[in-house]
Protein backbone atom coordinates (compact mmCIF):
# COMPACT_ATOMS: atom_id res chain seq x y z
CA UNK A 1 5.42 -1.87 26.20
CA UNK A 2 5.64 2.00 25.91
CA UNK A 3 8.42 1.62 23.53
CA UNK A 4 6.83 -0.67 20.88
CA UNK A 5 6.27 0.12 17.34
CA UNK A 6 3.93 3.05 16.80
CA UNK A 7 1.15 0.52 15.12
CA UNK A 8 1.98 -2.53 17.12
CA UNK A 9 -1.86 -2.67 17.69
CA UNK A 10 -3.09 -3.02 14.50
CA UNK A 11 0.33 -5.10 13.24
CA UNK A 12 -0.77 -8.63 14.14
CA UNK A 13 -4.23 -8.73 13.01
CA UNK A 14 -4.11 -5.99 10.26
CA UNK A 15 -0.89 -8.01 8.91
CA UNK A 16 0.72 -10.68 10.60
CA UNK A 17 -1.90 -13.08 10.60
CA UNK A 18 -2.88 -12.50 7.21
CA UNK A 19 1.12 -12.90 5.82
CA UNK A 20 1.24 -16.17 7.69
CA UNK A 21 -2.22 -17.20 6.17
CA UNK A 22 -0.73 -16.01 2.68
CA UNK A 23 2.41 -17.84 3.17
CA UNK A 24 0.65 -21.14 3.98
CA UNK A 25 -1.25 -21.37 0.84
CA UNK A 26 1.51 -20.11 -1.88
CA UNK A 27 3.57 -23.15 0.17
CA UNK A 28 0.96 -25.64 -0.76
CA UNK A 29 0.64 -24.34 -3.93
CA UNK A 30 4.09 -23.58 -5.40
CA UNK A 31 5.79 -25.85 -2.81
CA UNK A 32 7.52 -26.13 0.46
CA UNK A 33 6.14 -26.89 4.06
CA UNK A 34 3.27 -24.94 5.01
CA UNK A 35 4.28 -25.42 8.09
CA UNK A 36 7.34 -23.45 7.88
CA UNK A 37 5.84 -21.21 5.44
CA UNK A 38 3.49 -19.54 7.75
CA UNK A 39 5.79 -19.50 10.80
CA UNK A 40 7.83 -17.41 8.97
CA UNK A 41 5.39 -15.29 8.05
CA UNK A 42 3.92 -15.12 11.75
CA UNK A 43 7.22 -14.29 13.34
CA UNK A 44 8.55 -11.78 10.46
CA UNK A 45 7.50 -8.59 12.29
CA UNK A 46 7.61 -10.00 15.84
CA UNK A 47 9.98 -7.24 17.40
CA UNK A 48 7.58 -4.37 16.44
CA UNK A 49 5.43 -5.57 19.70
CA UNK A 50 8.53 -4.56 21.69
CA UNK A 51 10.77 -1.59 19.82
CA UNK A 52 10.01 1.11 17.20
CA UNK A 53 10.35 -0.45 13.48
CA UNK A 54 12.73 2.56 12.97
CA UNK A 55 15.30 1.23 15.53
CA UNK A 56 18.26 -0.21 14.14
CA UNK A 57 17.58 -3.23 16.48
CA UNK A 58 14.21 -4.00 15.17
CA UNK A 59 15.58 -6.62 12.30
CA UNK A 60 17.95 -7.98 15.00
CA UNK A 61 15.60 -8.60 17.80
CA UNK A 62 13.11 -9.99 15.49
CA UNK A 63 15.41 -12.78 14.57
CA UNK A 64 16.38 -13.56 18.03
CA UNK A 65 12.33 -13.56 19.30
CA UNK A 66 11.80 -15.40 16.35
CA UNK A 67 14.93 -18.21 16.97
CA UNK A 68 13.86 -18.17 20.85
CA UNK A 69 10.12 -19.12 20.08
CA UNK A 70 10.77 -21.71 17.62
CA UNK A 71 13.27 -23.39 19.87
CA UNK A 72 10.95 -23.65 22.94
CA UNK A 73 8.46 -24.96 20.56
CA UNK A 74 10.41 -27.85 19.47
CA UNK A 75 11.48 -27.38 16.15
CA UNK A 76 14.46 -28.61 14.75
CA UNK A 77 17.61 -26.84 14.28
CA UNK A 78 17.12 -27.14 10.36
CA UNK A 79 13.82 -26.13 11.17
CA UNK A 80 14.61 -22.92 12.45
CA UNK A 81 17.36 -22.35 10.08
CA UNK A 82 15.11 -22.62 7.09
CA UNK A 83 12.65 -19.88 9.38
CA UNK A 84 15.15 -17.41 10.56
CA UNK A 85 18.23 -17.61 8.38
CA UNK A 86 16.52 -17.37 4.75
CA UNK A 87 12.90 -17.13 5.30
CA UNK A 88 12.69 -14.20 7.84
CA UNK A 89 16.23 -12.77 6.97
CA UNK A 90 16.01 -12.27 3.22
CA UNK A 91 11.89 -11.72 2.69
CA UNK A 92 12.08 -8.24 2.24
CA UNK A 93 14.43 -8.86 -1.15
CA UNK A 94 16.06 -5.86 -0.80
CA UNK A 95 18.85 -5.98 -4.08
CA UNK A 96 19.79 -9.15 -4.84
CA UNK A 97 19.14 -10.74 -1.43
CA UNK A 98 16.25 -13.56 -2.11
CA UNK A 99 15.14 -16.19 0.04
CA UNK A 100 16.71 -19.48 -1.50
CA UNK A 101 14.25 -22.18 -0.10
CA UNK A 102 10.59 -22.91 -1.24
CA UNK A 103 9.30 -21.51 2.55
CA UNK A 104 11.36 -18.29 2.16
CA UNK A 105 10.11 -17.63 -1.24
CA UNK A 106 6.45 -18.26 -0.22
CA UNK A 107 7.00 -16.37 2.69
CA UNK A 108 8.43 -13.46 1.23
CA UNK A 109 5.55 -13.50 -1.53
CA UNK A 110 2.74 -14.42 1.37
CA UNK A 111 4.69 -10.54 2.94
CA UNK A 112 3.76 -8.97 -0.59
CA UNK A 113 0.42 -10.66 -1.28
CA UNK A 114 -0.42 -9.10 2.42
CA UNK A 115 0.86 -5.86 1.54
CA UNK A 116 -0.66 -6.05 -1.82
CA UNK A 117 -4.09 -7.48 -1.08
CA UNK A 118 -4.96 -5.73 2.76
CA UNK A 119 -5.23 -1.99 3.73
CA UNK A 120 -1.61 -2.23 4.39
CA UNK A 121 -0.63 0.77 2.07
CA UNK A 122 -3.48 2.68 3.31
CA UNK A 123 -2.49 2.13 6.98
CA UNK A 124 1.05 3.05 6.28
CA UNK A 125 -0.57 6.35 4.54
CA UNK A 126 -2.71 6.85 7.47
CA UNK A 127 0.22 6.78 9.95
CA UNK A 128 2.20 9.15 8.25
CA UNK A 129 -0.24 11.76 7.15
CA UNK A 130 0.54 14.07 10.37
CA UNK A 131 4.12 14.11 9.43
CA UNK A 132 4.77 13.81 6.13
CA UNK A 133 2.83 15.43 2.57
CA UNK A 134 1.34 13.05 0.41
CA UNK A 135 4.20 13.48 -1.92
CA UNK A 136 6.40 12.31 0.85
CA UNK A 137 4.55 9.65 1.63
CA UNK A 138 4.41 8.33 -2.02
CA UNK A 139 8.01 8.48 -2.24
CA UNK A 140 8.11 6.40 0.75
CA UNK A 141 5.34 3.40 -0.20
CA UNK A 142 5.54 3.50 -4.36
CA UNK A 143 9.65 1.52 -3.81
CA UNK A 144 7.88 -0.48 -1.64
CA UNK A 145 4.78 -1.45 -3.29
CA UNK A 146 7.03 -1.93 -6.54
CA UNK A 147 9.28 -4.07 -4.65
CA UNK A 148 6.49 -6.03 -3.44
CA UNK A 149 5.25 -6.83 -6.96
CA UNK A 150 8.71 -7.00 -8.99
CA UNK A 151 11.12 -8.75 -6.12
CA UNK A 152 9.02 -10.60 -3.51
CA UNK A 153 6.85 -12.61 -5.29
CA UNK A 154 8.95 -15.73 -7.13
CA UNK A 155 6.27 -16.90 -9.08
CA UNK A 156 5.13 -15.51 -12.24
CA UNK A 157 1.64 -17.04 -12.02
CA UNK A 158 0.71 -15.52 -8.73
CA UNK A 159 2.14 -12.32 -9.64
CA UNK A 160 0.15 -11.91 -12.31
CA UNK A 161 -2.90 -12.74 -10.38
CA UNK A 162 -1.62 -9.48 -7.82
CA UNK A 163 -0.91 -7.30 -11.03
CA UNK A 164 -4.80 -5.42 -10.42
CA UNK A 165 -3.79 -5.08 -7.05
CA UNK A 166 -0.67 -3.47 -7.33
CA UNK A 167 -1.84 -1.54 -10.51
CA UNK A 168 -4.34 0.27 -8.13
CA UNK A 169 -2.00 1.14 -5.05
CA UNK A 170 0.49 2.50 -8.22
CA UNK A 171 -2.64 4.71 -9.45
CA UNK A 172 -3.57 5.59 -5.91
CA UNK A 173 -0.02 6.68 -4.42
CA UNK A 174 1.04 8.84 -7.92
């Protein structure tokens, strides 16, 4: 689609697949279905393979794709509420919006462990380098990356497993 997210390409391998992989095992580990866990993560960014992340109809649409798929799939209306409407709508924990169910909060951690743990950062820097300086850039990943560490991840023990990780991205973005 030529109006697709700039890195729609790289998006599912480079990240989806490794957020719903991430999500799967902090579910088994600090509860909640797995199941559910890693759908979430695996539909989270699903709109960027059809509009810009920059349009103001990329949260939206992702939502809807994600409700549509889960539906034809057969999974319950709970189901999909516990998917859509806290683990895909509140995992980027954006001021006090949290996920409140076990598969939101892994998801939202599997997001950060992804973001933490991959290139992620390093794409993002790699996208933006013919646009922005590297001080622009740094301003635009270091809320991020802190967010990922302080807000996304609900459980103290895995966070301070990521602390090297995000400790590094801090050192390399300032």
């Amino acid at each position: 689609m030529p109006h697709r997210a700039r890195w729609s390409d790289w998006i599912y391998e480079g990240h989806v697949v490794h957020v719903g992989e991430a999500s799967r095992q902090i579910a088994e580990r600090f509860g909640g279905d797995p199941d559910l866990a890693e759908a979430a993560g695996l539909l989270h960014d699903i709109a960027d393979a059809e509009i810009p992340r920059e349009d103001p109809q990329n949260e939206i649409r992702s939502l809807e794709m994600a409700r549509e798929l889960l539906a034809k799939t057969g999974f319950t209306k709970e189901e999909i509420e516990i998917v859509v409407d806290d683990a895909i709508l509140h995992h980027s924990c954006r001021g006090g919006d949290r996920p409140q169910t076990p598969e939101g909060k892994a998801m939202a951690a599997g997001d950060a462990y992804a973001h933490l743990a991959t290139d992620f950062y390093f794409v993002v820097e790699e996208g933006r380098k013919s646009f922005q300086t590297p001080q622009e850039i740094a301003e635009f990943v270091l809320p991020k990356i802190e967010r990922d560490f302080t807000n996304k991840i609900a459980f103290d023990e895995l966070r301070e497993e990521v602390r090297p990780l995000y400790e590094r991205l801090v050192a390399h973005f300032t």
